[in-house]
C-alpha atoms as a PDB file:
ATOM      1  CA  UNK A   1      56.591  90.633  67.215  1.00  0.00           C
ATOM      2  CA  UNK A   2      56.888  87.365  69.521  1.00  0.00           C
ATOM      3  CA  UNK A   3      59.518  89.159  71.680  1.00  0.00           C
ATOM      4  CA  UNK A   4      58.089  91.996  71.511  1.00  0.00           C
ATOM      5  CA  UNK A   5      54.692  90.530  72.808  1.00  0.00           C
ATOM      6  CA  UNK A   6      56.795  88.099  75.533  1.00  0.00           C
ATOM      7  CA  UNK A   7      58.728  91.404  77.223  1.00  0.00           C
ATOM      8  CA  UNK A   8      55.631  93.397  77.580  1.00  0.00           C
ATOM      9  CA  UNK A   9      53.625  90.141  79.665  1.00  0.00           C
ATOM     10  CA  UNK A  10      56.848  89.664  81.512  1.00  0.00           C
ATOM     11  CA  UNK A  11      56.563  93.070  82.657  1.00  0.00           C
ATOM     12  CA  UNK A  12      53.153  92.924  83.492  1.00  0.00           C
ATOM     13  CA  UNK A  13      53.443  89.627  84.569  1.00  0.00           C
ATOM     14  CA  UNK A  14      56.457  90.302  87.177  1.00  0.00           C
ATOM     15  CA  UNK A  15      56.659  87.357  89.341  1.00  0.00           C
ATOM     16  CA  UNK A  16      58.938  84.486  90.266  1.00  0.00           C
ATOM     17  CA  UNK A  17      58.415  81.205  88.113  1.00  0.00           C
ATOM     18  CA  UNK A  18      57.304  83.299  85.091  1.00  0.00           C
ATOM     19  CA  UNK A  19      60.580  81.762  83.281  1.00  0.00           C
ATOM     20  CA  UNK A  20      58.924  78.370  83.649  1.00  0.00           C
ATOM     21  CA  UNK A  21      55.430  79.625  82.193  1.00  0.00           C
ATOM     22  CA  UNK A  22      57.607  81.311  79.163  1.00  0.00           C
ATOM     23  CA  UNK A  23      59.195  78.142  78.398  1.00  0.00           C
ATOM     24  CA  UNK A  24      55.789  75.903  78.311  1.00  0.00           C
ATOM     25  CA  UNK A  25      54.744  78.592  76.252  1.00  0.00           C
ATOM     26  CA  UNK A  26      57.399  78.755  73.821  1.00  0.00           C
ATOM     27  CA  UNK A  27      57.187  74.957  73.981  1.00  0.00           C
ATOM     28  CA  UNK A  28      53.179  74.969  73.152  1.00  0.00           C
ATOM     29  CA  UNK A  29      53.876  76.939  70.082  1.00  0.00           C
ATOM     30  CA  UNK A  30      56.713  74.680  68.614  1.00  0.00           C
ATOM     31  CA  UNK A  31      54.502  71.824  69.520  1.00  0.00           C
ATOM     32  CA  UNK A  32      51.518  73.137  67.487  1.00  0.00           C
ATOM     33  CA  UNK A  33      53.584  74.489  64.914  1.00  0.00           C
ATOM     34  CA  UNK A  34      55.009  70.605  64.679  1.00  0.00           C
ATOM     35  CA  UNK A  35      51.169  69.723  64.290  1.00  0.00           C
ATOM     36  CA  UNK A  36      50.571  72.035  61.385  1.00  0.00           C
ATOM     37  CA  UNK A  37      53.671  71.296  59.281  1.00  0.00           C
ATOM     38  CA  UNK A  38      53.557  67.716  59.753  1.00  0.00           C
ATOM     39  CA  UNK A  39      49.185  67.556  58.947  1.00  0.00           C
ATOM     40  CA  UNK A  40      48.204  66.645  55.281  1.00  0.00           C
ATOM     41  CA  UNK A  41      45.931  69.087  55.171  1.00  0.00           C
ATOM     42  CA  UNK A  42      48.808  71.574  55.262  1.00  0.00           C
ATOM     43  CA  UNK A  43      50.545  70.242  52.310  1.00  0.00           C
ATOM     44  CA  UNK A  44      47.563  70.115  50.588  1.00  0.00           C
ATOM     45  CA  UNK A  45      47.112  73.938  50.898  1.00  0.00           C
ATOM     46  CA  UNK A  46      51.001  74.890  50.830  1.00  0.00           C
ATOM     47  CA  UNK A  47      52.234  72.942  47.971  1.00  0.00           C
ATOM     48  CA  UNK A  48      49.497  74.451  45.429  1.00  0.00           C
ATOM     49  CA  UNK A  49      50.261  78.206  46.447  1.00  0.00           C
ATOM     50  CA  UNK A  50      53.866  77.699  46.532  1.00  0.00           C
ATOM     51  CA  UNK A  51      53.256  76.277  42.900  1.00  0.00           C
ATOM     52  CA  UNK A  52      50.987  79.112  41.821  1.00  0.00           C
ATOM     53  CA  UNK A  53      53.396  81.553  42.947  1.00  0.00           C
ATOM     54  CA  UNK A  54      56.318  80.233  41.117  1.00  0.00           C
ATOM     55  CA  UNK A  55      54.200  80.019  38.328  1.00  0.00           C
ATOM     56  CA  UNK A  56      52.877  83.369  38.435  1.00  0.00           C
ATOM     57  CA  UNK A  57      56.447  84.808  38.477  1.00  0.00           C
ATOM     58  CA  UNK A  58      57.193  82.662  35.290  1.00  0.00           C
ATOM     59  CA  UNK A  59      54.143  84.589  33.623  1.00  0.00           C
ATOM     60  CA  UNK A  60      55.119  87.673  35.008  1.00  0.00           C
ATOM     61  CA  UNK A  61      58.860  87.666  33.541  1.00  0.00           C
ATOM     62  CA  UNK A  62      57.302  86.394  30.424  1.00  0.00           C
ATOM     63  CA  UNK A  63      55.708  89.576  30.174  1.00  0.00           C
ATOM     64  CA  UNK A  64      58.207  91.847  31.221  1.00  0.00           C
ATOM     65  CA  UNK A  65      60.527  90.149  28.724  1.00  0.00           C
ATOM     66  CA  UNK A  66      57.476  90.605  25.842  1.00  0.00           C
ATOM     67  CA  UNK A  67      57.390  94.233  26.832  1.00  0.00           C
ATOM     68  CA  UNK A  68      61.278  94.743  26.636  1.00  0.00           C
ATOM     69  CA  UNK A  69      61.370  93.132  23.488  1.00  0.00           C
ATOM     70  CA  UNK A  70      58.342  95.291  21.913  1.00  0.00           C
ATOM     71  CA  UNK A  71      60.282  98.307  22.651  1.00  0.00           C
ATOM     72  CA  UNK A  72      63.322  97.064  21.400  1.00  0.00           C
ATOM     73  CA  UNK A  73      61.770  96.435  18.173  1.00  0.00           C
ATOM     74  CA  UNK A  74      59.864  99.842  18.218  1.00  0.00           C
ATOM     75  CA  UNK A  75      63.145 101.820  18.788  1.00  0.00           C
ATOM     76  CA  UNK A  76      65.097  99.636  16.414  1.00  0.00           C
ATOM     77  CA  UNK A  77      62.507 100.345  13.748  1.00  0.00           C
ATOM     78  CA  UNK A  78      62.659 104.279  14.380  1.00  0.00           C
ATOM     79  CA  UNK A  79      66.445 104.048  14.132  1.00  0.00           C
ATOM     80  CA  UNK A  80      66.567 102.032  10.954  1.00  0.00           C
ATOM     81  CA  UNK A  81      64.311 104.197   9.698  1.00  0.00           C
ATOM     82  CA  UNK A  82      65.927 107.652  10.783  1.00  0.00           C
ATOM     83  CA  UNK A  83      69.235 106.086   9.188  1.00  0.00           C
ATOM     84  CA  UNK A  84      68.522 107.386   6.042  1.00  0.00           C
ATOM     85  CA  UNK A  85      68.603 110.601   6.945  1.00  0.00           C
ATOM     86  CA  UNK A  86      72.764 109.916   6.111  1.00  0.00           C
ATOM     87  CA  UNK A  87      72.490 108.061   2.805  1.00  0.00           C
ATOM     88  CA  UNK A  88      74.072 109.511   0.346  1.00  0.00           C
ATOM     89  CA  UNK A  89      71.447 111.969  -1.553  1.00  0.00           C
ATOM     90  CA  UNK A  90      68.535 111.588   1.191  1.00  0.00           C
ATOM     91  CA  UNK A  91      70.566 113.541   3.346  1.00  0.00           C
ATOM     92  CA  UNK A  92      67.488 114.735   5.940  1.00  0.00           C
ATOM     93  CA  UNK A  93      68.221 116.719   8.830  1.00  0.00           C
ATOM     94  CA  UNK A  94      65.385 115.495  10.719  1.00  0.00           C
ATOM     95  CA  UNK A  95      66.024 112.462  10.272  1.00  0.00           C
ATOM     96  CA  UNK A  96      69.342 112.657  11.245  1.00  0.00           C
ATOM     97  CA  UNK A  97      67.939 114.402  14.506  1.00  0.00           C
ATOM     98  CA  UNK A  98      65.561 111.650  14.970  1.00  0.00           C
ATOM     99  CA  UNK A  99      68.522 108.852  14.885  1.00  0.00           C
ATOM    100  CA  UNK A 100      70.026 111.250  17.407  1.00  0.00           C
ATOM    101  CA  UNK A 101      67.150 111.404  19.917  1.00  0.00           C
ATOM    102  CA  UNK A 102      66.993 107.362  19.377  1.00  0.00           C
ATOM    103  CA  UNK A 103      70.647 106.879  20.297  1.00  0.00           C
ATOM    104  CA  UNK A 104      70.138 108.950  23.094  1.00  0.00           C
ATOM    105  CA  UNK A 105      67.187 106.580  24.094  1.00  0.00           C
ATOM    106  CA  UNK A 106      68.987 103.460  23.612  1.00  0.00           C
ATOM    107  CA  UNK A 107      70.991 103.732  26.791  1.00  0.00           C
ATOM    108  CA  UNK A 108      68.039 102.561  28.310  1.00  0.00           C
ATOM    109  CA  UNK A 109      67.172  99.363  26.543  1.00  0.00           C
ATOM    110  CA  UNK A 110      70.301  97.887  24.074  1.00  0.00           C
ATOM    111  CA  UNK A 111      73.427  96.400  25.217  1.00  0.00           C
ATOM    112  CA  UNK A 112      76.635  97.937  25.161  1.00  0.00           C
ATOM    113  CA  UNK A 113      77.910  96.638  21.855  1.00  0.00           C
ATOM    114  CA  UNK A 114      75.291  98.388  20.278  1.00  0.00           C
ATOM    115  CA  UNK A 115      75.638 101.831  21.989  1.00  0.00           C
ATOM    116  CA  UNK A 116      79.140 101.759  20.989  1.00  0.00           C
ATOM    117  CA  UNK A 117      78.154 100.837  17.462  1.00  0.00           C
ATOM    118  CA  UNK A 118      76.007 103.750  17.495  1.00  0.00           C
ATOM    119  CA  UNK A 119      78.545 106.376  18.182  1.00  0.00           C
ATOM    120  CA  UNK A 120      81.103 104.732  15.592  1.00  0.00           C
ATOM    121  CA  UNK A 121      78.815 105.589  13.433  1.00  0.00           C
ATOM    122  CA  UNK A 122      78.197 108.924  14.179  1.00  0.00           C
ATOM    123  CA  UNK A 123      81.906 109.101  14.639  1.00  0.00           C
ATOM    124  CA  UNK A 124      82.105 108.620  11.143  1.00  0.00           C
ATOM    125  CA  UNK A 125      79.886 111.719  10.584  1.00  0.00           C
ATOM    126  CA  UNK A 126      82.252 113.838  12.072  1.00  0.00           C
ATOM    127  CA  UNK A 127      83.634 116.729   9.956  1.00  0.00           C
ATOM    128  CA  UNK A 128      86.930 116.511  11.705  1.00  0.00           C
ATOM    129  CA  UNK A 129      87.156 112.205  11.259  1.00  0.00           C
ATOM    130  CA  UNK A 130      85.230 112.580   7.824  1.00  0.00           C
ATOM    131  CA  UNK A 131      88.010 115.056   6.530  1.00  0.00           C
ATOM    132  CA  UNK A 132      90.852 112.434   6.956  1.00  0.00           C
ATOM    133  CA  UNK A 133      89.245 110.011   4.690  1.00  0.00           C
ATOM    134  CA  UNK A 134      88.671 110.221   0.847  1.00  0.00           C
ATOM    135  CA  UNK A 135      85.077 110.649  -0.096  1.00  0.00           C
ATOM    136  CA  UNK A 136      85.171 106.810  -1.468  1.00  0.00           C
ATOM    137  CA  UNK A 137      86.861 105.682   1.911  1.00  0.00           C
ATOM    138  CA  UNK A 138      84.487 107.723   4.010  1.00  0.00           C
ATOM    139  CA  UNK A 139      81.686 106.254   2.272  1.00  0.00           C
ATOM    140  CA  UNK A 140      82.873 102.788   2.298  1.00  0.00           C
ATOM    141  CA  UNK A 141      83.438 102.870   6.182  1.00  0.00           C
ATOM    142  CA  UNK A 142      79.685 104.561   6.667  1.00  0.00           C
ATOM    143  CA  UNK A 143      78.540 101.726   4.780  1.00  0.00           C
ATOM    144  CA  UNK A 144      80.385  98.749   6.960  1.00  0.00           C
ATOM    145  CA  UNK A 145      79.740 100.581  10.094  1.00  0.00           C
ATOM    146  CA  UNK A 146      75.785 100.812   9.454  1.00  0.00           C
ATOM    147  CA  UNK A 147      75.656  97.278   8.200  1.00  0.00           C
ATOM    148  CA  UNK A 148      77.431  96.510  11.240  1.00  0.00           C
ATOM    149  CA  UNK A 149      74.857  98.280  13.377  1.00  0.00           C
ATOM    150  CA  UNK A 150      72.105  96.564  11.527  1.00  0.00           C
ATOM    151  CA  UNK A 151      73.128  92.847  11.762  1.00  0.00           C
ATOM    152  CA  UNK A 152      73.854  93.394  15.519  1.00  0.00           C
ATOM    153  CA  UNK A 153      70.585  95.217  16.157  1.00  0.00           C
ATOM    154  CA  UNK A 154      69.168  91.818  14.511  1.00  0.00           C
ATOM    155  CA  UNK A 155      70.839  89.628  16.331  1.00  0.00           C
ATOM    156  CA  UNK A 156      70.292  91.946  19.701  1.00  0.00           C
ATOM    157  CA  UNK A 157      66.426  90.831  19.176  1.00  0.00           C
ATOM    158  CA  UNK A 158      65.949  87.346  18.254  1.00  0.00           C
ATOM    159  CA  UNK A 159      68.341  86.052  15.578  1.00  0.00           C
ATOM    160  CA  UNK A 160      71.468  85.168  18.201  1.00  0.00           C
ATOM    161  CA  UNK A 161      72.638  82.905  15.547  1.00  0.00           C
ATOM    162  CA  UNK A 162      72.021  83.882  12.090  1.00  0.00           C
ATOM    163  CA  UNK A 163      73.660  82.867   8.584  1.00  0.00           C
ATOM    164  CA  UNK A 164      73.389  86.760   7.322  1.00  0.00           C
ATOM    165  CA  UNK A 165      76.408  88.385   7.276  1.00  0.00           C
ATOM    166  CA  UNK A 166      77.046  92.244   7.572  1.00  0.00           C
ATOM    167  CA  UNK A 167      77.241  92.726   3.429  1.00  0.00           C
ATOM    168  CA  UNK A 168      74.111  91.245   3.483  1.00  0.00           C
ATOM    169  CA  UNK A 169      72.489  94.462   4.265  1.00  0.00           C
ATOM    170  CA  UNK A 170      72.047  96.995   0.960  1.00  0.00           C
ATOM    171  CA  UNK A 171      72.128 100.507   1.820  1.00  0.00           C
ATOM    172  CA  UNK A 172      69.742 100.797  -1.133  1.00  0.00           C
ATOM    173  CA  UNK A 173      69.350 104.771  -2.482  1.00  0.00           C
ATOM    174  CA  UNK A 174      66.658 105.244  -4.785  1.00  0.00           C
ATOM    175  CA  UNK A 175      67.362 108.851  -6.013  1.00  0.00           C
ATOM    176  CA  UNK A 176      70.640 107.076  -8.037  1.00  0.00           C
ATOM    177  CA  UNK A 177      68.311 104.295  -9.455  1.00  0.00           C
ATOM    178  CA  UNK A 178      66.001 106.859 -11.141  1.00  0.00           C
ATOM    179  CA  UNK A 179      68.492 108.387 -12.212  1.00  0.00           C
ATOM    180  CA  UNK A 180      69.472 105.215 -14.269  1.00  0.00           C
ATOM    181  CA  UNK A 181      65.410 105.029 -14.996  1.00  0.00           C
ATOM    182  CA  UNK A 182      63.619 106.495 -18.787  1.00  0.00           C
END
């Protein structure tokens, strides 16, 4: 904007010793410029905002990291949940298409190591990858690879370092306990 505001009063301007006047100029404006950075008063006003400012963007990636980890915990919860739409005897089809339309979702919000954790688990679901695997085998691997998912969907919200391990996690089905029940 400076240039732009010194080339249209040098062509208006166009007479000899107009370099001089440009340079006194430029030379005022360094010169009050000087004045203003090296007043009190300044510092008094800059320091403060400059402080605000860095303090507002602390608050405001606060709450951006708040609302990230809300719907973290939202979708996590509607996943869990939908996973027992493959337990063995709650076998729920909308359930299942639930945990599908979360997995889908979680591209947006979970790391990598859990989106692959996903589809190793729906890998498993496979009627091709099932069929190579005896029913106990198939069953066992389900089992690891959702406790698997689970502990690093924990860990993928707050617990980085937790003393649970992966077996920690029941895959608890209450159609066989009442079974067992009088």
């Amino acid at each position: 904007v400076l240039y732009y505001e010194i080339g249209n009063f040098l062509i208006r301007n166009n007479r000899e010793g107009l370099s001089m006047r440009i340079d006194t100029f430029l030379k005022n404006i360094c010169d009050v410029m000087k004045k203003i950075i090296s007043s009190v008063d300044f510092w008094k006003i800059f320091i403060p905002a400059v402080v605000a400012i860095i303090v507002w963007g602390f608050q405001e990636n606060s709450k951006l990291q708040w609302e990230q980890y809300k719907r973290k915990e939202e979708r996590y919860v509607k996943l869990l949940s939908a996973a027992r739409g493959f337990y063995e005897g709650t076998e729920d089809v909308n359930k299942r298409l639930e945990f599908l339309k979360q997995v889908d979702l979680s591209w947006l919000y979970c790391p990598d190591d859990i989106i692959k954790k996903f589809y190793a688990f729906l890998e498993l679901m496979k009627p091709e990858v099932s069929s190579k695997y005896s029913k106990a085998e198939l069953k066992k691997r389900q089992k690891i690879c959702l406790q698997e998912l689970v502990l690093i969907m924990r860990k993928d919200l707050i617990f980085k370092k937790t003393n649970l391990q992966r077996e920690d996690f029941q895959v608890l089905n209450l159609k066989a306990n009442q079974n067992n029940q009088k």
